[in-house]
Protein backbone atom coordinates (compact mmCIF):
# COMPACT_ATOMS: atom_id res chain seq x y z
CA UNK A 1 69.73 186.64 100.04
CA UNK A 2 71.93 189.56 101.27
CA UNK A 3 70.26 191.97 103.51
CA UNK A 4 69.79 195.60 101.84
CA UNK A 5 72.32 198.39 101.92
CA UNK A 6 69.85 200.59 103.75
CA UNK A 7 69.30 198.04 106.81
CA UNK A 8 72.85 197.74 107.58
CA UNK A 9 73.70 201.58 108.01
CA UNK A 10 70.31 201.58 110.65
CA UNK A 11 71.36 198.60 112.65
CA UNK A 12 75.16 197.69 112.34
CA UNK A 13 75.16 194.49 114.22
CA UNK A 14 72.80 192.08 112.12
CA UNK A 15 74.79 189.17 113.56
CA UNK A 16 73.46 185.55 112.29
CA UNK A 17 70.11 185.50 113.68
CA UNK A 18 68.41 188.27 112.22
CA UNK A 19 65.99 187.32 109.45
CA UNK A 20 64.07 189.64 106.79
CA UNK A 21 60.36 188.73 106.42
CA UNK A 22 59.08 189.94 102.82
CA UNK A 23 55.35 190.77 103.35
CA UNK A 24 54.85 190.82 99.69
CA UNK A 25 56.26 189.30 96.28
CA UNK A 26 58.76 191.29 94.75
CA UNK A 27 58.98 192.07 91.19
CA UNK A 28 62.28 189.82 89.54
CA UNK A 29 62.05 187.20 92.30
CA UNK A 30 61.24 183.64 91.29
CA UNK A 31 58.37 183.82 93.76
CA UNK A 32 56.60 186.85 92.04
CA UNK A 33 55.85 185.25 88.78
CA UNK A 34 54.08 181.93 90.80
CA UNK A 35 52.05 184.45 93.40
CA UNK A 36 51.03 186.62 90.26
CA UNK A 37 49.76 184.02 88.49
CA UNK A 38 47.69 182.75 91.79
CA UNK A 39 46.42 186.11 91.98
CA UNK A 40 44.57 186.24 88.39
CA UNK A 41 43.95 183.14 88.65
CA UNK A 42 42.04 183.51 92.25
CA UNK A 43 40.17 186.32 90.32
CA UNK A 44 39.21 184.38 86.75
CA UNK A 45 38.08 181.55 88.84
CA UNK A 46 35.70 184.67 91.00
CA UNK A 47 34.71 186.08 87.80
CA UNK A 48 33.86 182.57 86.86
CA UNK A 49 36.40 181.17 84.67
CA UNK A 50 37.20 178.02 84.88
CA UNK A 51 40.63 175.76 84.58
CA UNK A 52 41.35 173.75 81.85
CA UNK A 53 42.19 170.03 82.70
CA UNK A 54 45.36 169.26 80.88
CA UNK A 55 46.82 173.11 81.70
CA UNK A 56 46.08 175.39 84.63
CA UNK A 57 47.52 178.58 82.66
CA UNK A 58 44.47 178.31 80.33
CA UNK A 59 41.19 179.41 81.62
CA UNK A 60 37.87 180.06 79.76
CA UNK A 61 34.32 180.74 80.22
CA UNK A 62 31.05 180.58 78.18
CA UNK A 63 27.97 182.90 79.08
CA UNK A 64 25.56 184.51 76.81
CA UNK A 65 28.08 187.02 75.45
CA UNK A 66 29.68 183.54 74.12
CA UNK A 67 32.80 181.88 75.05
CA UNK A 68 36.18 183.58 75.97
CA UNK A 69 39.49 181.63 76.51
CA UNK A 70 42.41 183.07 78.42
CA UNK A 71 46.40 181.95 78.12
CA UNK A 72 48.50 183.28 80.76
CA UNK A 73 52.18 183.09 80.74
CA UNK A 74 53.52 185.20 83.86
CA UNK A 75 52.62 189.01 82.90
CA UNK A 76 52.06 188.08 79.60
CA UNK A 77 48.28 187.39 79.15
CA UNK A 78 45.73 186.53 75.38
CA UNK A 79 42.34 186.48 75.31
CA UNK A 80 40.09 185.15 72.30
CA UNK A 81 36.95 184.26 72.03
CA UNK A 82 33.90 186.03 71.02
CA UNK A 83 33.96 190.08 69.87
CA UNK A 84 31.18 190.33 73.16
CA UNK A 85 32.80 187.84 75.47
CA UNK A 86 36.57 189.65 74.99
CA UNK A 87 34.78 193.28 75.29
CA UNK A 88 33.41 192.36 78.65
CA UNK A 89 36.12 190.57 79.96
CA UNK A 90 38.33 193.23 79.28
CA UNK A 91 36.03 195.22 80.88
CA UNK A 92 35.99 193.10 84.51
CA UNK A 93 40.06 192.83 84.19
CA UNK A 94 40.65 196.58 83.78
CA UNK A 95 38.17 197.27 87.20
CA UNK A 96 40.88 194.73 89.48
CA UNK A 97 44.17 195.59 87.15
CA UNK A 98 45.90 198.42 85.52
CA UNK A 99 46.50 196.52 82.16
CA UNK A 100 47.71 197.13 78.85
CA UNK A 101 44.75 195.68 75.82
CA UNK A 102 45.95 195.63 72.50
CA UNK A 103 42.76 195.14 70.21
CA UNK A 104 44.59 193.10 67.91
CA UNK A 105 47.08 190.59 69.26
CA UNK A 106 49.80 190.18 66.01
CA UNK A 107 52.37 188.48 68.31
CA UNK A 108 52.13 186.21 71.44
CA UNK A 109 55.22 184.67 73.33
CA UNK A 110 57.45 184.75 69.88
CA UNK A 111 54.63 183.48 67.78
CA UNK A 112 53.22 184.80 64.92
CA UNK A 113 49.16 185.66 65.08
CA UNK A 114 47.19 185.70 62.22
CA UNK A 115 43.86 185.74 61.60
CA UNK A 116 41.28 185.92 58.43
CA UNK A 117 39.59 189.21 58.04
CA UNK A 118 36.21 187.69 58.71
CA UNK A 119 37.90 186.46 62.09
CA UNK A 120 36.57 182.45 60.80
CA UNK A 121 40.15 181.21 61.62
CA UNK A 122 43.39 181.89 62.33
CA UNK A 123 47.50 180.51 62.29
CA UNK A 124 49.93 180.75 65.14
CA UNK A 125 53.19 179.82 63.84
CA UNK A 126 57.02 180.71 64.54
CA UNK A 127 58.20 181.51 61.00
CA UNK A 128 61.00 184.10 62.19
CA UNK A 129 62.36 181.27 64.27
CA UNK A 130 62.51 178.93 61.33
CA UNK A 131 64.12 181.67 59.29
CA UNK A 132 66.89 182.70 61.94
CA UNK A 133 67.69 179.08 62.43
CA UNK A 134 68.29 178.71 58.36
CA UNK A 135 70.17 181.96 58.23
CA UNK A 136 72.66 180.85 61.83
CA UNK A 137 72.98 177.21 60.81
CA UNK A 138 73.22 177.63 56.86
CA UNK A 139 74.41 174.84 54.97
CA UNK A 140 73.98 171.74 57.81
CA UNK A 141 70.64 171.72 57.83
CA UNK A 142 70.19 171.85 53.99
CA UNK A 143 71.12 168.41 53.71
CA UNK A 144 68.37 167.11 56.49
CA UNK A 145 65.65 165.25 56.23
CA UNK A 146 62.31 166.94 56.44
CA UNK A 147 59.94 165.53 58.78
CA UNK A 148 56.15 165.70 59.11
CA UNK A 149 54.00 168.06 61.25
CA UNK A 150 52.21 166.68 64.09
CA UNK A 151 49.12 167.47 62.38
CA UNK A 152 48.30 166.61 58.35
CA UNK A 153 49.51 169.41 56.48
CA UNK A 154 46.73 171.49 55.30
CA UNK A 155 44.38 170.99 57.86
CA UNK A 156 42.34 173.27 59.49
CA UNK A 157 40.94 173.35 62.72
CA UNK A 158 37.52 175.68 62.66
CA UNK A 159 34.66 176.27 64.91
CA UNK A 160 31.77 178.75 64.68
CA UNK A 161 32.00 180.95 68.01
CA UNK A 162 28.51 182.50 68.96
């Protein structure tokens, strides 16, 4: 790490024992996505969310307003759940954090998001990836063999949120 611009035309002789001390994560350092994501995380776990098991960057919580599941990827955050449970989380996020809510998430980390009108299920796929991938690689993958999904095609995962 070089030492700013700034620092050297205060003190000219920074010599090779002189060390910076950051006294908080900067945005675009490696460090800053890792002590963001402790930071919600601290909070969700205050507001009582709780960790999932198999994958700390999913929290969720169930209370009367009905259950709510977060997915965080670095600044990048989804929340489903229940109409009540999103509304109020929302709610206790935008009190600690300036955040941008979009009431309808369409697109999440290159997927595609969609969902029936009655909100009874939903399909998050990467279609555009498929299709750039035919378009770039044309003809050699034409002649491939098509494999299964993990899952049996067709089937649908659905559960009645309160």
């Amino acid at each position: 790490m070089e030492f700013p611009t700034c620092y050297r035309e205060v003190y000219a002789d920074l010599g090779n024992d002189k060390v910076l001390a950051l006294k908080m994560a900067m945005y675009g350092l490696v460090q800053a996505a890792r002590q963001w994501f402790k930071c919600l995380s601290d909070v969700l776990i205050t507001l009582g969310y709780n960790p999932c098991e198999s994958d700390p960057c999913l929290m969720y919580r169930i209370e009367s307003e009905g259950l709510c599941i977060i997915l965080m990827y670095v600044d990048d955050n989804l929340i489903v759940g229940s109409r009540k449970a999103i509304d109020k989380e929302t709610k206790e996020i935008k009190e600690i954090f300036s955040v941008t809510v979009s009431p309808i998430a369409i697109e999440y980390l290159g997927c595609e998001i969609n969902v029936a009108e009655n909100y009874s299920c939903g399909w998050i796929g990467q279609s555009d990836l498929y299709k750039n991938l035919e378009k770039k690689l044309g003809n050699m993958i034409k002649g491939q063999r098509a494999t299964e999904t993990p899952s049996t095609l067709g089937f649908h995962v659905v559960r009645n949120i309160p």
